[in-house]
Protein backbone atom coordinates (compact mmCIF):
# COMPACT_ATOMS: atom_id res chain seq x y z
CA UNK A 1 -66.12 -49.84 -52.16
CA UNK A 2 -66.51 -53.75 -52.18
CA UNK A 3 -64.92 -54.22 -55.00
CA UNK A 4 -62.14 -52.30 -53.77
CA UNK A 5 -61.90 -55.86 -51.23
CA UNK A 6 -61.39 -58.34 -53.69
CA UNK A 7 -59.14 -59.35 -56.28
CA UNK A 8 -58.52 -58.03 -59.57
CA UNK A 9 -59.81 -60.42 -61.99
CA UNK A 10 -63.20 -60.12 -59.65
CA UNK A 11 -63.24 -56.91 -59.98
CA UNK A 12 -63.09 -56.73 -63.49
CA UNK A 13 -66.54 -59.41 -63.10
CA UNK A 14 -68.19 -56.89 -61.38
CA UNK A 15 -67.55 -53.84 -63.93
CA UNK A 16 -68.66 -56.18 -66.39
CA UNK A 17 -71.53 -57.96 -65.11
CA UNK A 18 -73.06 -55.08 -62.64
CA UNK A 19 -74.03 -52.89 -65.74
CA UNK A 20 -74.92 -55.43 -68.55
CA UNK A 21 -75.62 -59.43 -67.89
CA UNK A 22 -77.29 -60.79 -64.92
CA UNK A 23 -76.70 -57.26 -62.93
CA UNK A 24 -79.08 -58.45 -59.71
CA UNK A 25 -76.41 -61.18 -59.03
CA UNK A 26 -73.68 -58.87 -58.20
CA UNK A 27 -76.49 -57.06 -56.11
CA UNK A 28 -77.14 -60.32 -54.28
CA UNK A 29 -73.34 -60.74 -53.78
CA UNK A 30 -72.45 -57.32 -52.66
CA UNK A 31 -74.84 -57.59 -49.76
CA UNK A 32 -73.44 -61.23 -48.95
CA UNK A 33 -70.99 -62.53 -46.43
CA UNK A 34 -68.77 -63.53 -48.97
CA UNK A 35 -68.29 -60.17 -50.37
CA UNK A 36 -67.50 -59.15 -46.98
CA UNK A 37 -65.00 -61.92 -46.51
CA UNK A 38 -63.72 -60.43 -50.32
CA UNK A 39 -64.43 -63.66 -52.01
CA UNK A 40 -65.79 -62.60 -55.11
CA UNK A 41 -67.05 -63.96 -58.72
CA UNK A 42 -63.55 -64.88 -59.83
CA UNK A 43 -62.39 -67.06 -56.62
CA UNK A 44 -65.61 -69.39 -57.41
CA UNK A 45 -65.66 -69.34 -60.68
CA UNK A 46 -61.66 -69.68 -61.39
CA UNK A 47 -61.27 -73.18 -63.46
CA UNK A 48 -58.15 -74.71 -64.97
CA UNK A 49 -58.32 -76.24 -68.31
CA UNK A 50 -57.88 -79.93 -67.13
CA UNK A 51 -62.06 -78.99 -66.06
CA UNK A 52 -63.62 -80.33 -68.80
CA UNK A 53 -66.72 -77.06 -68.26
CA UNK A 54 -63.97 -74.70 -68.34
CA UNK A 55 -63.43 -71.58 -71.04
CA UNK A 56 -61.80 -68.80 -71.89
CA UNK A 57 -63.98 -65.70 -70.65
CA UNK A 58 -62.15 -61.56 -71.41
CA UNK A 59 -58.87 -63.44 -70.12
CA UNK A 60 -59.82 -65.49 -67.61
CA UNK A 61 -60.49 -69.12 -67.26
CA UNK A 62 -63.82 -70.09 -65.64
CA UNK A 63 -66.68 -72.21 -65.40
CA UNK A 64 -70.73 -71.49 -65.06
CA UNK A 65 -70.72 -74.84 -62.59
CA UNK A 66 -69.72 -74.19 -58.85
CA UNK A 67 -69.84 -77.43 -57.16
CA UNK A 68 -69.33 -78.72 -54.01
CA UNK A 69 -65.51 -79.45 -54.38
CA UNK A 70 -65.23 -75.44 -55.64
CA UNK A 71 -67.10 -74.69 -51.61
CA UNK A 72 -65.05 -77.35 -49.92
CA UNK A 73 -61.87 -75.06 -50.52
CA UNK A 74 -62.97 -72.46 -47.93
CA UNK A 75 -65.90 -74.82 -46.33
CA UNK A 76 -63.32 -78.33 -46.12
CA UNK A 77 -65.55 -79.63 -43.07
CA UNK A 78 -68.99 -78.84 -44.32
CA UNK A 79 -68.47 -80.18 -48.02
CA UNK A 80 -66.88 -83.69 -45.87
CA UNK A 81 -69.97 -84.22 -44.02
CA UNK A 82 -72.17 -82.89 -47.15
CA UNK A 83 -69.95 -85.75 -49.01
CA UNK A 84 -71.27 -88.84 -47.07
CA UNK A 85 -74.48 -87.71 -46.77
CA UNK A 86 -77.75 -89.36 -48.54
CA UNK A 87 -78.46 -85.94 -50.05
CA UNK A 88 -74.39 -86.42 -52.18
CA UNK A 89 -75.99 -89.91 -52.90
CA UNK A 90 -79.11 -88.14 -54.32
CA UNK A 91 -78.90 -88.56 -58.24
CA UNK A 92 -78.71 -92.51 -57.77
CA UNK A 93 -82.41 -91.80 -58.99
CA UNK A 94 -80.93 -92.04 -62.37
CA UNK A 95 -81.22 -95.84 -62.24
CA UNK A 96 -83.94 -96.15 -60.13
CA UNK A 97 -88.17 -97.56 -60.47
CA UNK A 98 -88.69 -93.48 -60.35
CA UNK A 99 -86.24 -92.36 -63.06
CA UNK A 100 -88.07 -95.31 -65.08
CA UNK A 101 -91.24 -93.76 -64.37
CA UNK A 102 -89.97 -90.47 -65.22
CA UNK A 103 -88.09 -91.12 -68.13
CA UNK A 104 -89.56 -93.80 -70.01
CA UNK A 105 -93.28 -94.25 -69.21
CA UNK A 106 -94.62 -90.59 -68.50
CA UNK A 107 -91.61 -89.25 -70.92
CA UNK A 108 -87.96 -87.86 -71.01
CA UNK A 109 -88.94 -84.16 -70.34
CA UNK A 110 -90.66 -84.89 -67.33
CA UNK A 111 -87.54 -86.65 -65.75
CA UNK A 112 -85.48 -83.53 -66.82
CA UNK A 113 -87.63 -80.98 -65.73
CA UNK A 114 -89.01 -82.94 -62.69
CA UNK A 115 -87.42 -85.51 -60.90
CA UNK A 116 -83.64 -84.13 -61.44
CA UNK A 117 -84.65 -80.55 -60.35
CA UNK A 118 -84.60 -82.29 -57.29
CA UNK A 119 -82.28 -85.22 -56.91
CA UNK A 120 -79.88 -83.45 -60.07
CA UNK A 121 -78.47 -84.38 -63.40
CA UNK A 122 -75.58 -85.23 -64.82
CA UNK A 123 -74.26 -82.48 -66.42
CA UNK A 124 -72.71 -82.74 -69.67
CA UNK A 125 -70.35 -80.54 -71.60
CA UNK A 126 -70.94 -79.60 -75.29
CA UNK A 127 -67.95 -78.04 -75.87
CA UNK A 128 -66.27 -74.68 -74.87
CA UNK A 129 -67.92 -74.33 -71.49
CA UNK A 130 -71.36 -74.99 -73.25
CA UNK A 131 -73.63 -77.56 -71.39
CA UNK A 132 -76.28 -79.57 -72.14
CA UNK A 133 -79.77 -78.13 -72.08
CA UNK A 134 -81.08 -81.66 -71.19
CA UNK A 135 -78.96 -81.81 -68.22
CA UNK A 136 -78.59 -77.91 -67.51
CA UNK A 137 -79.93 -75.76 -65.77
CA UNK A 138 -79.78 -78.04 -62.50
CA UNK A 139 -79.97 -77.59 -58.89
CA UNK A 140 -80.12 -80.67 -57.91
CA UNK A 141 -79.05 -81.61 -54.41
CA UNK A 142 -77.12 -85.05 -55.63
CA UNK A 143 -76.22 -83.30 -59.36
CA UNK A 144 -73.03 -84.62 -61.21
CA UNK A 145 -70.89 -82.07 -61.86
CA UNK A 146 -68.59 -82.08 -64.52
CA UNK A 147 -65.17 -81.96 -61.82
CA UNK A 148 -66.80 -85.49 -60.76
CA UNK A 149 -68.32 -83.94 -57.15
CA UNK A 150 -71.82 -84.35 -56.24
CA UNK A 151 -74.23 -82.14 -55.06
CA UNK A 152 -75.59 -78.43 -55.20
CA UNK A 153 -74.43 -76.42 -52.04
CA UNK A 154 -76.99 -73.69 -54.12
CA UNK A 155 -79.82 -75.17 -53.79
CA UNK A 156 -80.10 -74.62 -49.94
CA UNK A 157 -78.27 -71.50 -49.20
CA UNK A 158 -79.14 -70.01 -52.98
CA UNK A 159 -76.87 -67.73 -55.24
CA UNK A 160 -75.73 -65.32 -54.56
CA UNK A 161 -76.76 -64.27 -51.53
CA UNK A 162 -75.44 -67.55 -49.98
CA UNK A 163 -77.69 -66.83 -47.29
CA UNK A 164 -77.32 -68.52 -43.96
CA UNK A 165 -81.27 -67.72 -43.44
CA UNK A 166 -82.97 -69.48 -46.38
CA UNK A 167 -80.85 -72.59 -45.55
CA UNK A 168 -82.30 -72.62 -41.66
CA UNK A 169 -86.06 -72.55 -43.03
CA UNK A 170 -88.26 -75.58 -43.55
CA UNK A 171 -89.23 -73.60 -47.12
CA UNK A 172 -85.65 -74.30 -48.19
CA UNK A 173 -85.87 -78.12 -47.66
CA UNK A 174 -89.60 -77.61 -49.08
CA UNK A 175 -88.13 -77.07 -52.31
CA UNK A 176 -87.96 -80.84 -52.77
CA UNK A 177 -89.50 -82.52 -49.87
CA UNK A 178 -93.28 -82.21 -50.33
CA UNK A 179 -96.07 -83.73 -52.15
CA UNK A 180 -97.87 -87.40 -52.15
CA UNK A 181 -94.91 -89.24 -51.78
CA UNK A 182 -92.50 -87.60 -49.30
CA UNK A 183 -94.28 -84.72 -47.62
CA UNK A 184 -92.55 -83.53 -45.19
CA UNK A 185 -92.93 -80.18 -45.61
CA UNK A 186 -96.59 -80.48 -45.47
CA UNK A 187 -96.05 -82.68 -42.29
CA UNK A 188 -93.82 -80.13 -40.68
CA UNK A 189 -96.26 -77.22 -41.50
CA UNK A 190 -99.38 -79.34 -39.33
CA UNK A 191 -97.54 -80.42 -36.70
CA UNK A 192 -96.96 -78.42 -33.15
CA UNK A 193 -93.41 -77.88 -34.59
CA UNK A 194 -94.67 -75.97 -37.36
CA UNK A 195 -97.05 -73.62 -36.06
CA UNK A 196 -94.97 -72.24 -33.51
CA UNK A 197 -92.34 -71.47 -35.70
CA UNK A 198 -94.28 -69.78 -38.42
CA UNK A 199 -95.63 -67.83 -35.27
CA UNK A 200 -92.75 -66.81 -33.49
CA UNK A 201 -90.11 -66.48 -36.96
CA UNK A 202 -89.66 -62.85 -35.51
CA UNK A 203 -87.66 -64.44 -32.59
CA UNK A 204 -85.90 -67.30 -34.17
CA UNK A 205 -82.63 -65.14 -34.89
CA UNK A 206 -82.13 -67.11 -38.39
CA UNK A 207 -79.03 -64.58 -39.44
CA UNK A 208 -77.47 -65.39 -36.35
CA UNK A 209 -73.28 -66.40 -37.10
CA UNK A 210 -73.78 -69.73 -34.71
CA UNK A 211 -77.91 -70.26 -34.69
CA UNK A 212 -77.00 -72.81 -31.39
CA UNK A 213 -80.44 -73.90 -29.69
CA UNK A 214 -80.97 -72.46 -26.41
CA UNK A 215 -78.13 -70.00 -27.14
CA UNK A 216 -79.26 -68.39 -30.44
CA UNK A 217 -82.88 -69.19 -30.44
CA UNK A 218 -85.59 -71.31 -28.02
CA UNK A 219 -88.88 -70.99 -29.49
CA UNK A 220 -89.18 -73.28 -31.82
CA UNK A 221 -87.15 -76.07 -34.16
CA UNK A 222 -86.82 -75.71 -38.21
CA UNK A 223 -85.92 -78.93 -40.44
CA UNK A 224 -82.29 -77.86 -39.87
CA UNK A 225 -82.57 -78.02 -36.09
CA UNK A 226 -83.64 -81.54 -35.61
CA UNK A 227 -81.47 -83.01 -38.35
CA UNK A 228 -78.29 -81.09 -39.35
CA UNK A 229 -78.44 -78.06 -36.38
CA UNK A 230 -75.84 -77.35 -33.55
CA UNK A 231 -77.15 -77.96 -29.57
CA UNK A 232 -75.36 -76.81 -26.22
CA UNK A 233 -73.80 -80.68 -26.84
CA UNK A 234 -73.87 -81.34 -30.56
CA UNK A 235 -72.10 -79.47 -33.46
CA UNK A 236 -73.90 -78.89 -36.80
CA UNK A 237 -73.54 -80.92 -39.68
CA UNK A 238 -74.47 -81.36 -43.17
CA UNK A 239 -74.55 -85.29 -43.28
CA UNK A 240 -78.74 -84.77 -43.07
CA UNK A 241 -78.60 -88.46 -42.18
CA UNK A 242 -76.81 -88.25 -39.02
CA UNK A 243 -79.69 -88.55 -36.82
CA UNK A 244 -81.96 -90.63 -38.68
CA UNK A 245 -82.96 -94.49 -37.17
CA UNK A 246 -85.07 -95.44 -39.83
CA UNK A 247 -85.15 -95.22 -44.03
CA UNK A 248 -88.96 -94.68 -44.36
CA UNK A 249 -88.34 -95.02 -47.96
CA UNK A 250 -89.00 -98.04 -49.35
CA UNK A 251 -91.26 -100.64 -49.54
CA UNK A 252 -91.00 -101.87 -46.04
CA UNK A 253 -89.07 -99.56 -43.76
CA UNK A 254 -85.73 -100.67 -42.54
CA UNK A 255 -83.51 -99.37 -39.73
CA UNK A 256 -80.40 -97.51 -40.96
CA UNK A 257 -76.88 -98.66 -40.08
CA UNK A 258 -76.08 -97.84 -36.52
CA UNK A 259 -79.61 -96.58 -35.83
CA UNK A 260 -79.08 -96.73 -31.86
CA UNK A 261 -76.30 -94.57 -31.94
CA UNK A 262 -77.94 -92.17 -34.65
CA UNK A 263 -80.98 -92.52 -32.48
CA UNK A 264 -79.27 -91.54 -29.33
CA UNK A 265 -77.70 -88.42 -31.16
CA UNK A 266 -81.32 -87.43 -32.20
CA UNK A 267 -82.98 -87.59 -28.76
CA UNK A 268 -80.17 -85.29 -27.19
CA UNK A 269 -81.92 -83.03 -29.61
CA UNK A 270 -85.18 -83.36 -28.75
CA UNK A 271 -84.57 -83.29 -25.05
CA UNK A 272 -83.33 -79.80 -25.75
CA UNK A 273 -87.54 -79.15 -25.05
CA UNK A 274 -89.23 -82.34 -24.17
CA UNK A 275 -88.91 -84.80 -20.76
CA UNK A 276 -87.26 -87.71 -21.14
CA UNK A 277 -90.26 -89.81 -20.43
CA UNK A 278 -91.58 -87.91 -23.17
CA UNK A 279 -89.20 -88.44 -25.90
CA UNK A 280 -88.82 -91.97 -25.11
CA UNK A 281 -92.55 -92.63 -25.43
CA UNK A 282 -93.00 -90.83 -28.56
CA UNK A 283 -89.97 -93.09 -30.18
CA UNK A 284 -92.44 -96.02 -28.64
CA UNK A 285 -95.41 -94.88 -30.42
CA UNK A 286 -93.17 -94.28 -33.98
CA UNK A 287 -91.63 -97.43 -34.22
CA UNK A 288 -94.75 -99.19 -33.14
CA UNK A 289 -96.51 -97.61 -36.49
CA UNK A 290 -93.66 -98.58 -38.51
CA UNK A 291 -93.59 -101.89 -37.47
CA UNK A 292 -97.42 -102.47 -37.49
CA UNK A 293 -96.93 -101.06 -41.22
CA UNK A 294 -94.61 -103.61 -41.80
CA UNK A 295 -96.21 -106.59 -40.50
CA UNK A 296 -100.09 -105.65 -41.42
CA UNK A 297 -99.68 -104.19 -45.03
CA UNK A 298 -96.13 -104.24 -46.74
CA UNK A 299 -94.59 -107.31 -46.38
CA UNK A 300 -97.46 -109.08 -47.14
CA UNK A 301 -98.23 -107.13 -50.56
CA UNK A 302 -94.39 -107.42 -51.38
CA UNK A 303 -94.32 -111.09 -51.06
CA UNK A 304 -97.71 -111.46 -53.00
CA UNK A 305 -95.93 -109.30 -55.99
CA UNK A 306 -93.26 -111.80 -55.38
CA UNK A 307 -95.73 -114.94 -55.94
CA UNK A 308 -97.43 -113.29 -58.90
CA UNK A 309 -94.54 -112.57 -60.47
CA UNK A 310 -93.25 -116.31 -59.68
CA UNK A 311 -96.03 -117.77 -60.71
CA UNK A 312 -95.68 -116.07 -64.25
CA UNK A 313 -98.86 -113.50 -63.52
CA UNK A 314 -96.98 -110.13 -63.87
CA UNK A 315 -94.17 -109.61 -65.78
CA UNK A 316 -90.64 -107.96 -64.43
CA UNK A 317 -91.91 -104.69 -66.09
CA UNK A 318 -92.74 -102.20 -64.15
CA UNK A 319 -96.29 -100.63 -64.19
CA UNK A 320 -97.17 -103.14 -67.81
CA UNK A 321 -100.15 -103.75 -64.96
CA UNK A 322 -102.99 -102.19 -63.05
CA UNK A 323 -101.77 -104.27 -59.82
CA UNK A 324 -97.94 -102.87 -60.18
CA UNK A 325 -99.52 -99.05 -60.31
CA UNK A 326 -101.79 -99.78 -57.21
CA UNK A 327 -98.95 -101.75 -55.47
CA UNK A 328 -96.60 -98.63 -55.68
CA UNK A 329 -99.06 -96.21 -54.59
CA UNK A 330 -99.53 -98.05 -51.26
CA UNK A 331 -96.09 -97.86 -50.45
CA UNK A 332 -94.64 -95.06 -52.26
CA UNK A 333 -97.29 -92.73 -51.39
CA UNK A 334 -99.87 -93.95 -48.77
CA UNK A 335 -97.34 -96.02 -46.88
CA UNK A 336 -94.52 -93.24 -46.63
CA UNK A 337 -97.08 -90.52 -46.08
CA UNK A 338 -97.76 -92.88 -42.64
CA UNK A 339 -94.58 -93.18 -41.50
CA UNK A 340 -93.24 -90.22 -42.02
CA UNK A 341 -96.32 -88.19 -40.18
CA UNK A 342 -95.65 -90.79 -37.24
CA UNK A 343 -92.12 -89.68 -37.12
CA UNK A 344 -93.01 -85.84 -37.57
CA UNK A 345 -96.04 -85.61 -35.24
CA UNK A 346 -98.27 -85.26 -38.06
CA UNK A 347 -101.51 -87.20 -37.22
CA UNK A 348 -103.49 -86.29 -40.27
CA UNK A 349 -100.79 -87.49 -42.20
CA UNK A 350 -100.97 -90.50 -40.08
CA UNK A 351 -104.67 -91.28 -40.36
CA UNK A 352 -106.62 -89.86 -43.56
CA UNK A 353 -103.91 -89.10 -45.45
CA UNK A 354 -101.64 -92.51 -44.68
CA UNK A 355 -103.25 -95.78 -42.85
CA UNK A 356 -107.06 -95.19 -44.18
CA UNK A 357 -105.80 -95.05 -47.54
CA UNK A 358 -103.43 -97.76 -46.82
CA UNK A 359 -106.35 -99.70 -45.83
CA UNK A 360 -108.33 -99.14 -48.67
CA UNK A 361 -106.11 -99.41 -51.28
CA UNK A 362 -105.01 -102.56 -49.40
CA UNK A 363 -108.62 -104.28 -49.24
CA UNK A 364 -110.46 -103.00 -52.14
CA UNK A 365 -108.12 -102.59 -54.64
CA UNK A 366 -104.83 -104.81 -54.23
CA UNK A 367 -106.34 -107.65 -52.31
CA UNK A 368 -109.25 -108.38 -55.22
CA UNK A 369 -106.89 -107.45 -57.97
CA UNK A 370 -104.21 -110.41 -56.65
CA UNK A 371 -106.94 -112.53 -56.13
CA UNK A 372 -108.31 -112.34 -59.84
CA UNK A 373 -104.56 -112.36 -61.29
CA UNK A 374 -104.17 -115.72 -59.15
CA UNK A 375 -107.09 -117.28 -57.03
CA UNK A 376 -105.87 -117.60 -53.60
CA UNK A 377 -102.55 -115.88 -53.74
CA UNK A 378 -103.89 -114.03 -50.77
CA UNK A 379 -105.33 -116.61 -48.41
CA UNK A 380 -102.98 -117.15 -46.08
CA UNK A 381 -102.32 -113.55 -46.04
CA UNK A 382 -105.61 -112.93 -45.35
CA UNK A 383 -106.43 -115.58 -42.50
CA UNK A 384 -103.56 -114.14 -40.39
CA UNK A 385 -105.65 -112.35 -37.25
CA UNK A 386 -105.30 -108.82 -38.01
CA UNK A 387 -107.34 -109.29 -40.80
CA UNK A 388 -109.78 -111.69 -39.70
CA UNK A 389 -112.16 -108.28 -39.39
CA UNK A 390 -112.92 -108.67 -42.77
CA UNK A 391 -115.31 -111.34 -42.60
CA UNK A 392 -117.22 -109.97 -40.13
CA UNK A 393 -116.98 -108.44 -36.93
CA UNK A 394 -118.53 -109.91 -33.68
CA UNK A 395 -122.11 -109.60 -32.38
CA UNK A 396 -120.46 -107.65 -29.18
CA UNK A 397 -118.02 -105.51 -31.11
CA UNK A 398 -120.85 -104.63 -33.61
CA UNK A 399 -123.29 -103.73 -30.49
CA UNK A 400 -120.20 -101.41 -29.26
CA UNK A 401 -119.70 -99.52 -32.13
CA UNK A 402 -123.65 -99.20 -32.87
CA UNK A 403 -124.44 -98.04 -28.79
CA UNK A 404 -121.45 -95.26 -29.22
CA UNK A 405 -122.31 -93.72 -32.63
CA UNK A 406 -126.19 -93.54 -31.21
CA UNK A 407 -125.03 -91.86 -28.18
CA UNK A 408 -122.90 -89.63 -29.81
CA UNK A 409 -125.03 -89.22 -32.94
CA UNK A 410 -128.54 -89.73 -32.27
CA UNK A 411 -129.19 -92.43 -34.70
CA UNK A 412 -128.25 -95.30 -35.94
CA UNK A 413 -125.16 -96.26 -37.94
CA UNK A 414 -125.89 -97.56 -41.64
């Protein structure tokens, strides 16, 4: 009967592939929107021959890639905003400290079967539609395709069901965003956000056609709500970036480019559920965190790697030293692990699993490390006040501490 809706050369797919290869696809697509619609294997998969992935398949020309610029000819606005997004810009990786890490000093496979799952590959044609097995299968959401777009609109909404629902749940963007360096699915799944959603899912409408807040749904936000989901005053979008004031990314935490304005866009979000007062205190208490990040921990350890490396100590190579692999860790793990639980209401991830490892990475590992690389690289570091504690707190705030944990404890604090 669906077939029936679509055109011929799809139908002839579906004859095909429903009885012999990959028979749970057409499954997946018959019970999809775009079977409904009567967009079928053919109208995605349709190439001409001036795509350099493109073959002759039983008399038609196709290709096993469907990439953004294949969406954007039913989806024009969606594949626009996709387009400037930081997810398009995702496969920059390929030149970055990671990729080197990846690719060169744990090994090839682990770039290809790791890091490019996530951020994507370039994919490279053999010949004759055949592609590269070092650069394909990929999903990755900033992939090269071989038409020259970027991105994977697959990997959120997933073939071939190109389901609305999977894209609208934080296990869709968990896919890539967890773990020691960027765990935000982790975050998400702690924080007040999180538990009422996995809670109430029964009421959060996720098939819904429009999935507006307050309209569709109330109980709770997903990933998509907050950053890329339509409000009573704000459309959807794919640019994931839209709302974002800071890049918690790298080594010390920068605002983006028009962060008030992205800002503003983000708190008539949040005040969708939360007072005013109260948004504008919890964007207090975030950047405050960030900034005490900044100022306390990752500035200073940049500009020490700076000296060292100056001063001939370390060598432009990355990770050729145990100081480069414990410098990384403190920002690319501890440090983002910090800032991004401040800006997800994650306190764990703000306390034992982000500043107290910050701290003692910072102290008893980098600090003594610089030192013996370069004797008194870290002084004046060191002498500023906020770390003054180090050489000894006070006779008063030693008697505070010691009266509390007695009181609390019973005994006295070793």
């Amino acid at each position: 009967k669906l077939a029936a809706s679509v055109s011929s050369q799809s139908q002839a797919c579906i004859k095909c592939h429903q009885d012999q290869a990959v028979p749970l696809a057409v499954q997946q697509w018959a019970e999809s929107k775009h079977a409904i619609s009567g967009i079928g294997c053919y109208e995605c998969h349709q190439a001409g021959k001036d795509r350099p992935d493109s073959f002759e398949h039983f008399g038609s020309r196709i290709s096993v890639v469907v990439s953004p610029k294949v969406c954007g000819t039913c989806h024009a606005q969606q594949t626009e905003e996709f387009e400037k997004s930081h997810h398009a810009q995702a496969g920059e990786i390929l030149g970055s400290l990671d990729n080197v890490l990846g690719d060169t000093i744990e090994g090839p496979q682990a770039a290809i079967n790791g890091c490019r799952k996530c951020h994507g590959s370039v994919v490279k044609v053999v010949g004759n539609g055949k592609l590269d097995s070092s650069t394909w299968p990929n999903e990755g959401i900033g992939r090269i395709n071989p038409d020259g777009s970027k991105g994977s609109c697959s990997v959120c909404h997933s073939r071939h069901t190109f389901s609305l629902a999977i894209a609208r749940q934080p296990e869709s963007c968990g896919y890539c965003h967890l773990g020691p360096d960027h765990p935000q699915t982790e975050i998400y799944a702690e924080s007040k956000h999180g538990v009422t959603y996995r809670t109430l899912i029964g009421q959060m409408n996720l098939n819904s056609d429009s999935w507006v807040l307050g309209k569709d749904y109330n109980v709770a936000p997903t990933c998509d709500t907050c950053h890329m989901g339509a409000t009573s005053k704000l459309p959807a979008t794919h640019d994931v970036g839209a709302r974002l004031s800071w890049n918690l990314r790298p080594e010390i935490a920068i605002k983006q480019q028009n962060w008030q304005d992205k800002r503003s866009v983000m708190k008539s979000v949040c005040l969708n559920c939360h007072a005013s007062d109260w948004v504008d205190n919890f964007y207090t208490q975030f950047d405050g965190v960030v900034e005490m990040g900044n100022d306390k921990f990752f500035a200073p350890s940049k500009d020490i790697m700076a000296k060292l490396q100056a001063a001939g100590k370390i060598t432009p190579t990355p990770f050729d030293a145990k100081i480069k692999w414990t410098y990384f860790e403190l920002w690319h793990h501890q440090g983002r692990r910090a800032r991004m639980g401040a800006s997800m209401n994650g306190p764990d991830y703000v306390q034992w699993l982000g500043f107290y490892e910050v701290a003692k990475i910072f102290y008893s590992e980098f600090i003594p490390e610089a030192e013996a690389l370069m004797p008194g690289v870290t002084t004046e570091v060191m002498n500023r006040d906020e770390h003054k504690w180090i050489k000894g707190l006070s006779p008063e705030e030693r008697k505070r501490i010691q009266e509390f944990y007695e009181k609390r404890y019973g005994q006295s604090l070793q």
